[in-house]
Protein backbone atom coordinates (compact mmCIF):
# COMPACT_ATOMS: atom_id res chain seq x y z
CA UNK A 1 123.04 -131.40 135.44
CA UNK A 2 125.89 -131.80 137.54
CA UNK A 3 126.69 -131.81 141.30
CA UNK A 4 129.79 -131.03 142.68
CA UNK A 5 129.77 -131.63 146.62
CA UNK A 6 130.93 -130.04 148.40
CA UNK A 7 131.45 -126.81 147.01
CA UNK A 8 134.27 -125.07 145.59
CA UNK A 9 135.39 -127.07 143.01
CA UNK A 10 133.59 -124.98 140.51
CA UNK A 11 136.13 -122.46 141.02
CA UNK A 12 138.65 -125.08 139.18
CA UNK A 13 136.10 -124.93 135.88
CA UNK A 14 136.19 -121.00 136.43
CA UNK A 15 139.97 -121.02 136.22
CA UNK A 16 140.13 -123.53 133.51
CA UNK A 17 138.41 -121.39 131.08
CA UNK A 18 140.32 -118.29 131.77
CA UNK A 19 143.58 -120.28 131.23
CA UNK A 20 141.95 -121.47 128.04
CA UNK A 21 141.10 -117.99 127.16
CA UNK A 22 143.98 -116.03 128.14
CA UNK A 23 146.89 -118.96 127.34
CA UNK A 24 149.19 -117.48 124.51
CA UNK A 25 149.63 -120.74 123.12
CA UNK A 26 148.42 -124.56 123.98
CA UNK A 27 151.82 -125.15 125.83
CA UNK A 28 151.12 -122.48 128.20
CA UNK A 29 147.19 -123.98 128.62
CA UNK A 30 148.52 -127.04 129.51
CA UNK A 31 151.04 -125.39 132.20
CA UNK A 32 148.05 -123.40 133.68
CA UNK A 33 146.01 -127.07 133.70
CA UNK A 34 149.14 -128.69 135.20
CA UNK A 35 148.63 -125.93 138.10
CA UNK A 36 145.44 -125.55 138.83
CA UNK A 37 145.37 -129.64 138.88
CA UNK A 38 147.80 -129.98 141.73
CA UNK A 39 146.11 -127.09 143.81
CA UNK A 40 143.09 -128.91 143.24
CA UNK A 41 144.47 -132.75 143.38
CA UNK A 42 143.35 -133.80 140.14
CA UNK A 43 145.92 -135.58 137.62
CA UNK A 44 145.54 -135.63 133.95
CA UNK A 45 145.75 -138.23 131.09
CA UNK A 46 145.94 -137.17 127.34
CA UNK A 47 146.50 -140.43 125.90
CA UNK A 48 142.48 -140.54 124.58
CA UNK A 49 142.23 -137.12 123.37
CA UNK A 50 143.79 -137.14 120.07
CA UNK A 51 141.41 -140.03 119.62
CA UNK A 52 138.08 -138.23 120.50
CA UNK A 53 139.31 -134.48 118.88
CA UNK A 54 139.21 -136.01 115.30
CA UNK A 55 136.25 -138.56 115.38
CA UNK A 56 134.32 -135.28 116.93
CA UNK A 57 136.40 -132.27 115.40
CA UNK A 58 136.75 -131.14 118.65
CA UNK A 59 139.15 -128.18 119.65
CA UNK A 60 140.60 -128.29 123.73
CA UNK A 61 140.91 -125.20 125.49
CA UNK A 62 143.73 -123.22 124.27
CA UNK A 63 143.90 -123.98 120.97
């Protein structure tokens, strides 16, 4: 379980997974992130991902 206080940051998670559902290809995913991070003040860092995706055969969102 998760809390997220106070509320309306589970609107970013909404809008997350329609950009990873809707996102023509992973470049345009990663655009939508980009945006919805600075409306919501968050920054991102890739540099562990590529990491994590192949120990776990993972896919991200938009792929």
């Amino acid at each position: 379980m998760e809390i997220i206080s106070p509320a309306g940051f589970e609107r970013f998670f909404d809008a997350l997974g329609t950009a990873g559902e809707t996102a023509s290809d992973p470049a345009e995913f990663l655009q939508r992130r980009a945006e919805l991070g600075e409306q919501y003040g968050l920054g991102f860092s890739d540099e562990w991902v590529a990491e994590l995706t192949e120990r776990y055969q993972l896919k991200l969102l938009g792929e």
